[in-house]
Each structure stands twice: as structure tokens, then as C-alpha cells.
C-alpha atoms as a PDB file:
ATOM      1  CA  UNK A   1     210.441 267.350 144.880  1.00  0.00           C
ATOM      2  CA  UNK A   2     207.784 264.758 145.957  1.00  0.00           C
ATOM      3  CA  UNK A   3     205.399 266.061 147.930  1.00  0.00           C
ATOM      4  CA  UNK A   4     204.024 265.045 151.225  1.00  0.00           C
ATOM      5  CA  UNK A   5     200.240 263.292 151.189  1.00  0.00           C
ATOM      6  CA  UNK A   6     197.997 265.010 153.354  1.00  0.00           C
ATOM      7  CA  UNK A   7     196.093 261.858 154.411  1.00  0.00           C
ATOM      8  CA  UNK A   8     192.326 262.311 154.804  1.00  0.00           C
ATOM      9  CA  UNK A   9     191.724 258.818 155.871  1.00  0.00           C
ATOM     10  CA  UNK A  10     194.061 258.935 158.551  1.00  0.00           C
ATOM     11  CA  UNK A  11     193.086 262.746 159.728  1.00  0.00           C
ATOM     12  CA  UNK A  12     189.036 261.869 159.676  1.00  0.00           C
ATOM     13  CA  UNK A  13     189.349 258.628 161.923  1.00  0.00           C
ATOM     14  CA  UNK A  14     191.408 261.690 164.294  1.00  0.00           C
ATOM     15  CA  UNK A  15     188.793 263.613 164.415  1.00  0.00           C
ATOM     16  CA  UNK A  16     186.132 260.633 164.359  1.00  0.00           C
ATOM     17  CA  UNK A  17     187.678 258.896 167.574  1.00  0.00           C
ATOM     18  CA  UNK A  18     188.027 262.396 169.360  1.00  0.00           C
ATOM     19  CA  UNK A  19     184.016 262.606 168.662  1.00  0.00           C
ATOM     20  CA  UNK A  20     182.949 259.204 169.506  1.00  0.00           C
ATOM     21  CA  UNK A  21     184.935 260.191 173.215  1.00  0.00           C
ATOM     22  CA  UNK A  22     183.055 263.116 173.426  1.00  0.00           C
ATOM     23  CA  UNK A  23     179.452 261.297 172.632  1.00  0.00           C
ATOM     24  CA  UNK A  24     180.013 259.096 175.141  1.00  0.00           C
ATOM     25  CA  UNK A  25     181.007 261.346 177.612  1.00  0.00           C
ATOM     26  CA  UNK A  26     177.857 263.299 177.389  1.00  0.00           C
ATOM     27  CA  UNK A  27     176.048 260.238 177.564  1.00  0.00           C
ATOM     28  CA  UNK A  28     177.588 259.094 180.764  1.00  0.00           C
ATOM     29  CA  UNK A  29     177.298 262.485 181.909  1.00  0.00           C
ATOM     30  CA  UNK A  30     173.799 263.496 180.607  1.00  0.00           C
ATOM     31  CA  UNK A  31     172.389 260.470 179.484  1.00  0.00           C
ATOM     32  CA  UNK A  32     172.274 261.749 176.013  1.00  0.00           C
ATOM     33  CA  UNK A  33     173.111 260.467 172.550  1.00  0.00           C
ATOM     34  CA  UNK A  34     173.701 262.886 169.455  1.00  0.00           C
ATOM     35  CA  UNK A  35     171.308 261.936 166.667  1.00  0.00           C
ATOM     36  CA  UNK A  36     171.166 262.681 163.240  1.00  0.00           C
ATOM     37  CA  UNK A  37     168.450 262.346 160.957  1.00  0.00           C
ATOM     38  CA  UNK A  38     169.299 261.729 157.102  1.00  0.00           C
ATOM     39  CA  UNK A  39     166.268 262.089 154.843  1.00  0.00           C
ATOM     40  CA  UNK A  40     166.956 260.759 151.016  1.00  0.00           C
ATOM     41  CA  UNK A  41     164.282 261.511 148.931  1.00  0.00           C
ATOM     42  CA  UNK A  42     164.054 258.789 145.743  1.00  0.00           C
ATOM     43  CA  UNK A  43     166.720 256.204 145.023  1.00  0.00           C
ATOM     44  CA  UNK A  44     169.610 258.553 143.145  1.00  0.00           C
ATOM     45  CA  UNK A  45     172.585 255.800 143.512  1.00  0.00           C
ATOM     46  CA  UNK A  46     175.266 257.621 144.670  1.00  0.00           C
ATOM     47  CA  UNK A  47     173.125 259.777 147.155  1.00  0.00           C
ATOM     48  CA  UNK A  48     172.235 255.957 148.618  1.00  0.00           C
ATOM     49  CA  UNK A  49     176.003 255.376 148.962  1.00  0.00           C
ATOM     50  CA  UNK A  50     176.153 258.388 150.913  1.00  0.00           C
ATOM     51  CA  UNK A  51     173.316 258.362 152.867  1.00  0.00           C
ATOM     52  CA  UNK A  52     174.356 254.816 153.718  1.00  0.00           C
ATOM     53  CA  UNK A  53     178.001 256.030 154.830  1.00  0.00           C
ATOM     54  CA  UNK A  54     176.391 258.810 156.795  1.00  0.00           C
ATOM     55  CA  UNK A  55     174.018 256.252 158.902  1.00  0.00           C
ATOM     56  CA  UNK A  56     176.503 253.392 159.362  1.00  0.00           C
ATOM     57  CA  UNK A  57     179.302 256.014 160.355  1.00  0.00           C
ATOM     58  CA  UNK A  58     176.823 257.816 162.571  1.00  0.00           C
ATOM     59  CA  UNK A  59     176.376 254.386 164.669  1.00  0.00           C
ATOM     60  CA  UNK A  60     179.907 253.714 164.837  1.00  0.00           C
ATOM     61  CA  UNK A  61     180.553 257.094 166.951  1.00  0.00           C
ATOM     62  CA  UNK A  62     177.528 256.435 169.045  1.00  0.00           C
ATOM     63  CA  UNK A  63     174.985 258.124 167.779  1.00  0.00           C
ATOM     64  CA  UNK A  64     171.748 257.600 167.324  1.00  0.00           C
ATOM     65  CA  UNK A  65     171.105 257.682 163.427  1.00  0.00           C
ATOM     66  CA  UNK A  66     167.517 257.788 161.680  1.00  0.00           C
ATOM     67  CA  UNK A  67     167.379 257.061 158.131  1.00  0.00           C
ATOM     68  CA  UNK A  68     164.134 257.983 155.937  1.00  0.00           C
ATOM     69  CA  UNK A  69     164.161 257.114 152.690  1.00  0.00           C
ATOM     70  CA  UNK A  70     160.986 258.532 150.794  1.00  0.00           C
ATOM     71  CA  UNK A  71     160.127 257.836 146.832  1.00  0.00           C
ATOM     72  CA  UNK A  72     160.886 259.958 144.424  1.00  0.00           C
ATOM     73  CA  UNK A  73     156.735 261.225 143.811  1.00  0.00           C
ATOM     74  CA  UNK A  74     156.911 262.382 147.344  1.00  0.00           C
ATOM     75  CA  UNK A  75     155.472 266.243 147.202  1.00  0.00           C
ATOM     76  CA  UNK A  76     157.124 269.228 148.696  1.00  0.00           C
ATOM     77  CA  UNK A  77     154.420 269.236 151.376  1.00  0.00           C
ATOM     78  CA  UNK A  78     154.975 265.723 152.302  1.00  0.00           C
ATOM     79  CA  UNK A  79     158.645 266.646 152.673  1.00  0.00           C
ATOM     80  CA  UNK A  80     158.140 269.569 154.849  1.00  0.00           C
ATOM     81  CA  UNK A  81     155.693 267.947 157.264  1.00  0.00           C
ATOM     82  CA  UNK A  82     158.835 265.437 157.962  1.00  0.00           C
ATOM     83  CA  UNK A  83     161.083 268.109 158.507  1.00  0.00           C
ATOM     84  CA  UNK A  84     158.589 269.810 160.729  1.00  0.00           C
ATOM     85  CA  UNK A  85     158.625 266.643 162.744  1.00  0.00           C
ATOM     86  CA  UNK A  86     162.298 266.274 162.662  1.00  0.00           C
ATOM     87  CA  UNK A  87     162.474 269.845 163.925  1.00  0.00           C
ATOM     88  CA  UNK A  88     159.886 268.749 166.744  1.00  0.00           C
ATOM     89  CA  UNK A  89     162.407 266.049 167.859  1.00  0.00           C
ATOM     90  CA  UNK A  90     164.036 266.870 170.832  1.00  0.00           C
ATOM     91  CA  UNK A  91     165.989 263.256 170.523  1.00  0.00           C
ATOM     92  CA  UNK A  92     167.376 264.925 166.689  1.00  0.00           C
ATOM     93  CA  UNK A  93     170.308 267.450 166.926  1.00  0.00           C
ATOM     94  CA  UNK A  94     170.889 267.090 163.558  1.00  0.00           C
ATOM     95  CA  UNK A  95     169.117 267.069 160.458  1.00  0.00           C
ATOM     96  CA  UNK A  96     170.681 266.427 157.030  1.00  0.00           C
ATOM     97  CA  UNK A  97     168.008 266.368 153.378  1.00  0.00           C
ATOM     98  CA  UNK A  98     170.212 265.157 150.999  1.00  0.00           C
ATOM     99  CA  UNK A  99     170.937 266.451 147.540  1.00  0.00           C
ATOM    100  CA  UNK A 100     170.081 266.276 144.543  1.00  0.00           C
ATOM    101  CA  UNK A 101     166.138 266.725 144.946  1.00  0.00           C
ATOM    102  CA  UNK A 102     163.579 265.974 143.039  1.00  0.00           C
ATOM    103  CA  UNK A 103     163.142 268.541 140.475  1.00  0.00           C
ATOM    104  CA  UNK A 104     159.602 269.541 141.584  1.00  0.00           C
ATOM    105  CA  UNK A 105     160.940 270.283 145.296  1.00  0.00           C
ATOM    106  CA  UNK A 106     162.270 273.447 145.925  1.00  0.00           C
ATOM    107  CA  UNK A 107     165.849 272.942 147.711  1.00  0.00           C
ATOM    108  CA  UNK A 108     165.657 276.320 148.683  1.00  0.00           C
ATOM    109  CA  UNK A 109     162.698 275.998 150.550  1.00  0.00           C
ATOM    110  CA  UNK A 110     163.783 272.904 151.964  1.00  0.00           C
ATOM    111  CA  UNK A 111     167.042 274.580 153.469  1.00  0.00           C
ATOM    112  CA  UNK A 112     164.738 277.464 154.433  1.00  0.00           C
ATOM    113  CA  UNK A 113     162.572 274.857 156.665  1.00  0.00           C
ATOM    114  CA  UNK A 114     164.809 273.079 158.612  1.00  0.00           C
ATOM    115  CA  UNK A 115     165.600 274.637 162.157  1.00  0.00           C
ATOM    116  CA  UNK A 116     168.958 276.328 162.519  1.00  0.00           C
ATOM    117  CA  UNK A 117     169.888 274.702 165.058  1.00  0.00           C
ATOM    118  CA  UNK A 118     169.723 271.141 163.761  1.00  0.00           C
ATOM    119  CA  UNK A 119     171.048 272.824 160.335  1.00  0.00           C
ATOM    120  CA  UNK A 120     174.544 270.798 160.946  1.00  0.00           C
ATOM    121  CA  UNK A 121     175.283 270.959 157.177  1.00  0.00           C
ATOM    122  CA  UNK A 122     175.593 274.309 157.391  1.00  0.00           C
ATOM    123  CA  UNK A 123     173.593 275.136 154.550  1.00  0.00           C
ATOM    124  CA  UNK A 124     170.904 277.834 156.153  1.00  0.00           C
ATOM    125  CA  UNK A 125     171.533 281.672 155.320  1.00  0.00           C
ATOM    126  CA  UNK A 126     171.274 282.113 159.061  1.00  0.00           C
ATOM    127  CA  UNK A 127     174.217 279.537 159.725  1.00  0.00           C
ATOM    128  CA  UNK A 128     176.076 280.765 156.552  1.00  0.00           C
ATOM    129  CA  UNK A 129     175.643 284.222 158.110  1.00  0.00           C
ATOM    130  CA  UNK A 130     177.322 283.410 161.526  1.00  0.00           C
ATOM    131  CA  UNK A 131     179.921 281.541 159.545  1.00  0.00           C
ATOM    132  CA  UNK A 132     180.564 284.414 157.611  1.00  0.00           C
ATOM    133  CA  UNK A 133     181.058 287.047 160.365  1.00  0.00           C
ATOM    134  CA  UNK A 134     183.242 284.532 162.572  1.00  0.00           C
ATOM    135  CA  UNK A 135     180.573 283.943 165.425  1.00  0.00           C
ATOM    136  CA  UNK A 136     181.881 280.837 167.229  1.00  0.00           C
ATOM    137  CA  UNK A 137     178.399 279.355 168.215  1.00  0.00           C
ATOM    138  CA  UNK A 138     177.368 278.054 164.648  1.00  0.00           C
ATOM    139  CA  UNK A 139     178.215 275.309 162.289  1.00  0.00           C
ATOM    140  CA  UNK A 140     180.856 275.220 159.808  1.00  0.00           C
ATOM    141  CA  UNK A 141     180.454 273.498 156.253  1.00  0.00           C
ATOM    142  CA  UNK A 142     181.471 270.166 156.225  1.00  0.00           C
ATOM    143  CA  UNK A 143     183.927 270.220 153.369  1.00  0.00           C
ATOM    144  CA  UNK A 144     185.570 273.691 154.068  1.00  0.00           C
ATOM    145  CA  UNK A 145     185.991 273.383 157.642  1.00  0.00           C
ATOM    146  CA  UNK A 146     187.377 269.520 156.445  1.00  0.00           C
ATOM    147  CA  UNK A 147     190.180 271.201 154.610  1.00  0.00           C
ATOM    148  CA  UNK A 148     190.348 273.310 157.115  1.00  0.00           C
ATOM    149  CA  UNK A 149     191.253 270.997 159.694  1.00  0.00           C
ATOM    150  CA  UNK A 150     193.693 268.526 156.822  1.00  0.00           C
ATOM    151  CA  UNK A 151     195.868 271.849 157.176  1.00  0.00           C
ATOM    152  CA  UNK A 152     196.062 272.031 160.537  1.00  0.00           C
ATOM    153  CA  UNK A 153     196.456 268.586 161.187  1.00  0.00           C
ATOM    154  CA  UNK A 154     199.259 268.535 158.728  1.00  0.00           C
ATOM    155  CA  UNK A 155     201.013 271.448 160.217  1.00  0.00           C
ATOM    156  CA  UNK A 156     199.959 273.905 157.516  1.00  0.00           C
ATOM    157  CA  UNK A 157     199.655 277.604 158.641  1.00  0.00           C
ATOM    158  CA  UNK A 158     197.106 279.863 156.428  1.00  0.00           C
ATOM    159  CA  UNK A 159     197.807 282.996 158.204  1.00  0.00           C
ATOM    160  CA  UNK A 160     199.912 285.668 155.875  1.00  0.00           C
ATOM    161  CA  UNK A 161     199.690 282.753 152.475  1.00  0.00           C
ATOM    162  CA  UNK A 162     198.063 283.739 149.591  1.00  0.00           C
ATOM    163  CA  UNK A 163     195.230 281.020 149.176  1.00  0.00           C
ATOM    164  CA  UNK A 164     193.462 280.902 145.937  1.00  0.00           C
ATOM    165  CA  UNK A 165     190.115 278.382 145.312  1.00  0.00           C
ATOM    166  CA  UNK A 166     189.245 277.424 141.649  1.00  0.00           C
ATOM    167  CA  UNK A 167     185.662 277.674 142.598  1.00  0.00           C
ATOM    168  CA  UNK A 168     182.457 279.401 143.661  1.00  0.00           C
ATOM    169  CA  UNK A 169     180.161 276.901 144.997  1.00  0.00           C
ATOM    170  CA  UNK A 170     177.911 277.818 147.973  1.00  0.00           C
ATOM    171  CA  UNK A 171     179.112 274.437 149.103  1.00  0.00           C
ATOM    172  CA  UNK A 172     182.966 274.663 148.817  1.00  0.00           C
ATOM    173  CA  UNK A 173     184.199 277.331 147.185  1.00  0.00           C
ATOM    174  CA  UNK A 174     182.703 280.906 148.659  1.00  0.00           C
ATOM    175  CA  UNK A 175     182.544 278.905 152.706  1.00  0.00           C
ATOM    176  CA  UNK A 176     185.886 278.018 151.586  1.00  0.00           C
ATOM    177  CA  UNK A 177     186.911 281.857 151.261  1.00  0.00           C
ATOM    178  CA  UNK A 178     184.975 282.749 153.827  1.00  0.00           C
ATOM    179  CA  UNK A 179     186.659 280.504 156.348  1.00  0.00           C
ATOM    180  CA  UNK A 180     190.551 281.379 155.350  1.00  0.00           C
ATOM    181  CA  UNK A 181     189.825 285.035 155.300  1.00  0.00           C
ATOM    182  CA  UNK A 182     188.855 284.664 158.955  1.00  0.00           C
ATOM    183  CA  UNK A 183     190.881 286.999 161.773  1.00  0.00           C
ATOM    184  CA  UNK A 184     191.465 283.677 163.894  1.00  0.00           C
ATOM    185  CA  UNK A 185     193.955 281.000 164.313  1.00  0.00           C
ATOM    186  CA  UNK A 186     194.039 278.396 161.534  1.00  0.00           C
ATOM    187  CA  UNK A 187     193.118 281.154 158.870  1.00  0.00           C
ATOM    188  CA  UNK A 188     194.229 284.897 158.285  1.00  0.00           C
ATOM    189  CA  UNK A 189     194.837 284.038 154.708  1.00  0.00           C
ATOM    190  CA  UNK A 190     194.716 286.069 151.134  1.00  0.00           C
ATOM    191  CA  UNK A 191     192.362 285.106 149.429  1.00  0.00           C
ATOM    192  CA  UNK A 192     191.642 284.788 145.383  1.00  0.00           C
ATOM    193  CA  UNK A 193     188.740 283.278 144.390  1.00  0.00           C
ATOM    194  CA  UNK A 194     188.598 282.394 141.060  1.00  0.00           C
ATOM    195  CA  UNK A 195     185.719 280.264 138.571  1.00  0.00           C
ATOM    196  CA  UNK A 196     184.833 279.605 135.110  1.00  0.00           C
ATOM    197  CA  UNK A 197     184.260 283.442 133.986  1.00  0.00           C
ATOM    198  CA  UNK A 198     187.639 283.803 135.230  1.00  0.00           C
ATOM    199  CA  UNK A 199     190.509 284.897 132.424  1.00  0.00           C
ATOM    200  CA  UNK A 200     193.769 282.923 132.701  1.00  0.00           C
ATOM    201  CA  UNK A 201     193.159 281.025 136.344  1.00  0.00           C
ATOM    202  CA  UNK A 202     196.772 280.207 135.642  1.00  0.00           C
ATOM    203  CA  UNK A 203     198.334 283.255 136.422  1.00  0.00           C
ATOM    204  CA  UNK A 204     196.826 283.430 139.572  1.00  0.00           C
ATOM    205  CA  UNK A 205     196.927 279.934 140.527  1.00  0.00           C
ATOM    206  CA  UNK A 206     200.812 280.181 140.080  1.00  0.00           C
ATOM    207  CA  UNK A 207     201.181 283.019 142.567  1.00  0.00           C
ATOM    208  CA  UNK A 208     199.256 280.431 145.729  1.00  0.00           C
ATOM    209  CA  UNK A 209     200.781 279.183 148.134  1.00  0.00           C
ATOM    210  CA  UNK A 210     197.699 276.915 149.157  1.00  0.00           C
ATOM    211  CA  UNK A 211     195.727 276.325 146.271  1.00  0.00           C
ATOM    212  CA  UNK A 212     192.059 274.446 147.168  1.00  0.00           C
ATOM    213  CA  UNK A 213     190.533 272.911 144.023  1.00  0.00           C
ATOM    214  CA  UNK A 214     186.600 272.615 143.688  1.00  0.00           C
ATOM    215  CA  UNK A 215     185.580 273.238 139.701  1.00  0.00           C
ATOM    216  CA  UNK A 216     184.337 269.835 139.277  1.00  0.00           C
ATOM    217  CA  UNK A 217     186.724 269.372 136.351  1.00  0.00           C
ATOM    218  CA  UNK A 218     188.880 266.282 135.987  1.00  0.00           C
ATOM    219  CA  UNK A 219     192.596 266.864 136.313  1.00  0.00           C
ATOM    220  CA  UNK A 220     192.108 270.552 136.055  1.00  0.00           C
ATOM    221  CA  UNK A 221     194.946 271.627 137.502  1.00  0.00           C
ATOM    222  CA  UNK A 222     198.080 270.975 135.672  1.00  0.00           C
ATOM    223  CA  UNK A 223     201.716 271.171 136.822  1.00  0.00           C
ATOM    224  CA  UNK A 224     202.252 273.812 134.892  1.00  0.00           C
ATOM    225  CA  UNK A 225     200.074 276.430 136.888  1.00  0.00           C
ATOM    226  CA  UNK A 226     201.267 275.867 140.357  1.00  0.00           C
ATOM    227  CA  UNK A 227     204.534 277.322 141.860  1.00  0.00           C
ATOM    228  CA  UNK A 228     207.093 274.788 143.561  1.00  0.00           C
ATOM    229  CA  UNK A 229     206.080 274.474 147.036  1.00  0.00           C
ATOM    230  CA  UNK A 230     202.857 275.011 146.835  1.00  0.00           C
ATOM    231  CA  UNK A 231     200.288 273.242 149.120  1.00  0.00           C
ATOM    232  CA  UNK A 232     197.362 271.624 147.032  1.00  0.00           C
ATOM    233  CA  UNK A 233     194.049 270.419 148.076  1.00  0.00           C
ATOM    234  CA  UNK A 234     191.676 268.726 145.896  1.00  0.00           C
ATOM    235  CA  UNK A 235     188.334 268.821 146.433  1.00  0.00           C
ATOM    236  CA  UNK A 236     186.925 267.085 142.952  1.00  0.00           C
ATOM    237  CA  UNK A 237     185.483 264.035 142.705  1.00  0.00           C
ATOM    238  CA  UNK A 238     185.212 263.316 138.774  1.00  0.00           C
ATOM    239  CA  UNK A 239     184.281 259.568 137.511  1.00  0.00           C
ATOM    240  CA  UNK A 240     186.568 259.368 133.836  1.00  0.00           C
ATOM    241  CA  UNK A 241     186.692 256.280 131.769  1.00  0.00           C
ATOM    242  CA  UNK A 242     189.219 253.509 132.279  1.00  0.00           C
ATOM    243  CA  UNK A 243     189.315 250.497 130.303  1.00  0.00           C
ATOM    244  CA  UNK A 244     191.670 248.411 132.908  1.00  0.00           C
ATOM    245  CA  UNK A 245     189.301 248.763 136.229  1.00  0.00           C
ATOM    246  CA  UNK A 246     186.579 246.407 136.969  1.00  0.00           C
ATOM    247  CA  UNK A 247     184.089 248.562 136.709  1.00  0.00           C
ATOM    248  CA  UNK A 248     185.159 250.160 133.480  1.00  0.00           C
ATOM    249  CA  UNK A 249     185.767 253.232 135.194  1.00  0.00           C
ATOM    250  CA  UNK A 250     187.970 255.603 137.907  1.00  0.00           C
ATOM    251  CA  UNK A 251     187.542 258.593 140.229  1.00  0.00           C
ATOM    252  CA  UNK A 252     189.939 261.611 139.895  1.00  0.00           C
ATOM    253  CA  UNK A 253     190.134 264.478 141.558  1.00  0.00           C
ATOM    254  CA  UNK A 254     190.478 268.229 139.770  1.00  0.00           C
ATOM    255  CA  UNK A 255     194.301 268.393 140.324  1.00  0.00           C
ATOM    256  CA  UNK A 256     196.618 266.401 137.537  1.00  0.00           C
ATOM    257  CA  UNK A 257     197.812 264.633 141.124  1.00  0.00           C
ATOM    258  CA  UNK A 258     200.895 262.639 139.444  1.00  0.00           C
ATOM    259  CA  UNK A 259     201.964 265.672 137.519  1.00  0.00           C
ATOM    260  CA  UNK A 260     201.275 268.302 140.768  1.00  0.00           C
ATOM    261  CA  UNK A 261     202.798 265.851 143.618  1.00  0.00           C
ATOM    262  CA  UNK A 262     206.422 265.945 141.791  1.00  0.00           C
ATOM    263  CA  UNK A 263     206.056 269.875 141.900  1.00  0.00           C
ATOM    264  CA  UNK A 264     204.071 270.994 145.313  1.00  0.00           C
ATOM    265  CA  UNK A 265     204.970 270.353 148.797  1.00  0.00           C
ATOM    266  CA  UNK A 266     201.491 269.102 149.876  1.00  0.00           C
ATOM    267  CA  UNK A 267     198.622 267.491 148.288  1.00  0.00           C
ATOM    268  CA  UNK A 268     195.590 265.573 148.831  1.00  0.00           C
ATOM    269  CA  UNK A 269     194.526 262.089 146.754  1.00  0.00           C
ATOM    270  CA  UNK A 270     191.669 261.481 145.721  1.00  0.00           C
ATOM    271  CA  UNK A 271     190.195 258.821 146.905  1.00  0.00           C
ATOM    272  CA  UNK A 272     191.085 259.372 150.480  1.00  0.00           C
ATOM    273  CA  UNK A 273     191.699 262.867 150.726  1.00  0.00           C
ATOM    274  CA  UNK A 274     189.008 265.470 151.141  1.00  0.00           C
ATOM    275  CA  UNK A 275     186.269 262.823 151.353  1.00  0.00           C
ATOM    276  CA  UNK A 276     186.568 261.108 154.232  1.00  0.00           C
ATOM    277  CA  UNK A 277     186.303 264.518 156.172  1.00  0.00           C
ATOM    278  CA  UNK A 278     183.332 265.732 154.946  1.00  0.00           C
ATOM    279  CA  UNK A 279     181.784 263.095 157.196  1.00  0.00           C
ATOM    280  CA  UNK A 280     183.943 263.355 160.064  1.00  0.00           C
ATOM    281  CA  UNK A 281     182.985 267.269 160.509  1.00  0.00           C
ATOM    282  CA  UNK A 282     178.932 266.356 159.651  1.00  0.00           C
ATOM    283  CA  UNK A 283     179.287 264.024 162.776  1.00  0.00           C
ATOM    284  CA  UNK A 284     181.717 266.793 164.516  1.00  0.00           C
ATOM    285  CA  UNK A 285     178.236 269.405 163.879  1.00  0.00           C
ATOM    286  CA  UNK A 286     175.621 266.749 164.746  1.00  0.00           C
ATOM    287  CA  UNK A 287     177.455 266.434 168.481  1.00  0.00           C
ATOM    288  CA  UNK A 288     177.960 270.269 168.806  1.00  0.00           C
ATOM    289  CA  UNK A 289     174.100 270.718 168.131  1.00  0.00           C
ATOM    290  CA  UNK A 290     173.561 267.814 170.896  1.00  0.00           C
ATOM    291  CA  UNK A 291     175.960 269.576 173.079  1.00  0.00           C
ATOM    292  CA  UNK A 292     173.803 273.374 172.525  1.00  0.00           C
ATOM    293  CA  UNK A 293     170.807 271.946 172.938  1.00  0.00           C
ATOM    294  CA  UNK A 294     171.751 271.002 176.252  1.00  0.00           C
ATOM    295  CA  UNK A 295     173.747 273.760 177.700  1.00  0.00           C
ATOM    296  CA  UNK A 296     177.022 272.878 177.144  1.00  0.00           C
ATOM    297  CA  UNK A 297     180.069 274.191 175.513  1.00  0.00           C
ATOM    298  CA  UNK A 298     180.166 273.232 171.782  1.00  0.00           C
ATOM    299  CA  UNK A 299     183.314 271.157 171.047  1.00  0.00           C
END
């Protein structure tokens, strides 16, 4: 059995097109752009890659984007006086502070400061809180309601699997529960979640039928722990020596993906899987914060 590739490339410039319609519809409509505002504190590499990806994606779709980079000695204070402006904005629906932080700024206090409403990463208890009970009128996490929609969008029902995630993030893995639990169309799945104080993952991961990967542990998941059939997203993004690339160097996922994709029936690469829709569904939050803050049904 070779399974099928759930193509996140493919799925995310979907879902990207069907927002960049919807931004300009409101702005022909209303005369209003979505806009985002990404704040990177100090020069961490590959939080500039992303930041950058964020912006330049943000303008394709329409949007107006606002990048602020501050140095790394910037205080806590100085940081929450921008958000406090951001919040003030009424031409930002969105505002994203990216991680990692500084370790003298508290992230949680960060999170704590930036208005619900322009929370569109989802990362505020109140937002968690309205994810959590199903209320319609919040934001979803970017990468859980991304693999969310890869299922979907590949034809893959939830409702009455068993579903087990290999991780208990606040970021992936407990959203990720939360979400597939759900009484609602696109979910109404068993859930197991299981981590790294958990005995013998194998045994359960062999009883999924949708396994979601997020331990942060290269090629984790072996073919040996997953039943034939299965469906298998990976969420990892792991950087492992190799001697023949350029750069000396090679991202994997968590999943052994060779080894899995001869046994499941559904998987996700990485690169090109998971990734690309963690972007696609910031951008999707960013334009349903522009369309509450002006009256109108959230897409």
C-alpha cells in the first residue's frame, strides 16, 4: 500500500485564494483592508524567516501588513506599550508577537496583553476558552484548525475514528484534542492524547485511525506502531544532519515518512505538509477579526 499525500501546499493556496476573494470583497464593499501586525522582538533567524513569510504572504492576499522588528534589550514595558498601541489600532485586526522571547519578557504576560479580539493566533485563555467549549465566534489555532482543514480537504471524516496525538503542546497537541473531540461536523472523534510520560505510545498509536504527530522528535513514528490504513499527519519540523545537502543539513518531520507512507493510507510530507497551513489559517483569523470588527459574519 502507498499511501495518498495529503498536499499542504496545494490545500493552503485553497484556502489562501478563497481569503484573498473575501479581502477584497470587503474592501469593495466596506472600504476595508484586514491588517495584521507581526512584532519580532531581536533577530532569532528562523523567527525572521517567519516573520518575513507572514508579512510578504499577508500582502499577497491584500492585506495590509505591519512589521516591527525591535532589538533584543527591548524591556517588557517597551513591549507592552506597542501592544497597547496595536490594540488602539482600529486599522489592526490582527496582532501576532512572535516566539521565542527574550528570556527577561514574560510570554505569558505578553499573551495576557494583547486584546482578544485581535488575538488571531489563538493563544489567549479567553480565545482558548471559546475554542474549547465550541463557541463559533472565536479563533481557532493556526496549526490544529490547519490539520483540521488538510482532512477535510482530503475527504477525511473524524467523526466515530479513534484519533490519537503524540503530544501535549498548548500549541498543537491539547487545541489539537480539543478541536476533534468537538460535537460538530469535521470532528466527533476519540480522542487519545498521549506525550513523553506516556508508557508504550505504541500500543496506542497502533489502535488510530488518524494519528497527528507533534513531539518534536525526528522520525518518531516508526512503521511499526501504526495499523494499515491509518491516516497520518505530521506536524514536526526537526533539522537532522545530512552530509549530501548544500547546507549540510535536512528537515524531517516526526513520522519515519518513507517507512509510514508504504503502510498508511494518508500522510503528510514534510516540507509541504502541515506548514504551509499554519499561515493560510493566521491570514484566515486576521480577516475574520476584520470582518467582527465591522459587523459582519466571520468567514
Amino acid at each position: 500500500m502507498a499511501a495518498k499525500i495529503i498536499d499542504g501546499k496545494a490545500i493552503a493556496e485553497q484556502v489562501n485564494r478563497e481569503t484573498a476573494e473575501l479581502a477584497a470583497k470587503l474592501f469593495a464593499e466596506r472600504g476595508v483592508k484586514p491588517g495584521i501586525a507581526v512584532v519580532l522582538v531581536g533577530s532569532d533567524p528562523a523567527s525572521q524567516v517567519y516573520v518575513n513569510s507572514k508579512d510578504r504572504k499577508a500582502g499577497e492576499l491584500g492585506f495590509n501588513s505591519l512589521k516591527i522588528d525591535l532589538p533584543a534589550a527591548t524591556s517588557q514595558i517597551t513591549l507592552l506599550t506597542e501592544i497597547a498601541r496595536l490594540n488602539r489600532d482600529p486599522q489592526v485586526h490582527g496582532i501576532l508577537v512572535q516566539s521565542p522571547l527574550p528570556k527577561h519578557i514574560s510570554e505569558k504576560e505578553i499573551i495576557l496583553a494583547i486584546d482578544p479580539a485581535k488575538d488571531v493566533d489563538c493563544f489567549h485563555p479567553y480565545n482558548v476558552g471559546k475554542m474549547l467549549i465550541g463557541e463559533p465566534d472565536g479563533f481557532l489555532p493556526c496549526t490544529p484548525w490547519g490539520v483540521m482543514m488538510l482532512l477535510e480537504r482530503s475527504g477525511i471524516n473524524p467523526a466515530g475514528k479513534h484519533a490519537v496525538i503524540i503530544g501535549r503542546s498548548n500549541i498543537v497537541g491539547k487545541p489539537m484534542m480539543a478541536m476533534l473531540v468537538q460535537k460538530a461536523k469535521g470532528a466527533d472523534a476519540t480522542v487519545t492524547v498521549c506525550h513523553s510520560r506516556t508508557p508504550d505510545i505504541a500500543s496506542f498509536t497502533r489502535q488510530a485511525d488518524i494519528i497527528v504527530a507533534a513531539i518534536g522528535k525526528a522520525n518518531f513514528l516508526t512503521a511499526d506502531m501504526i495499523k494499515p490504513g491509518a491516516v497520518v499527519i505530521d506536524v514536526g519540523i526537526n533539522r537532522i544532519p545530512d552530509a549530501a545537502a548544500k547546507s549540510g543539513t535536512r528537515l524531517v518531520g516526526d513520522v519515519d515518512y518513507a517507512a509510514v507512507a508504504e503502510k498508511a493510507s494518508a500522510i503528510t510530507p514534510v516540507p509541504g505538509g502541515v506548514g504551509p497551513m499554519t499561515i493560510a489559517m493566521l491570514m484566515r483569523n486576521t480577516l475574520r477579526a476584520c470582518q467582527k470588527a465591522n459587523g459582519l459574519p466571520m468567514a
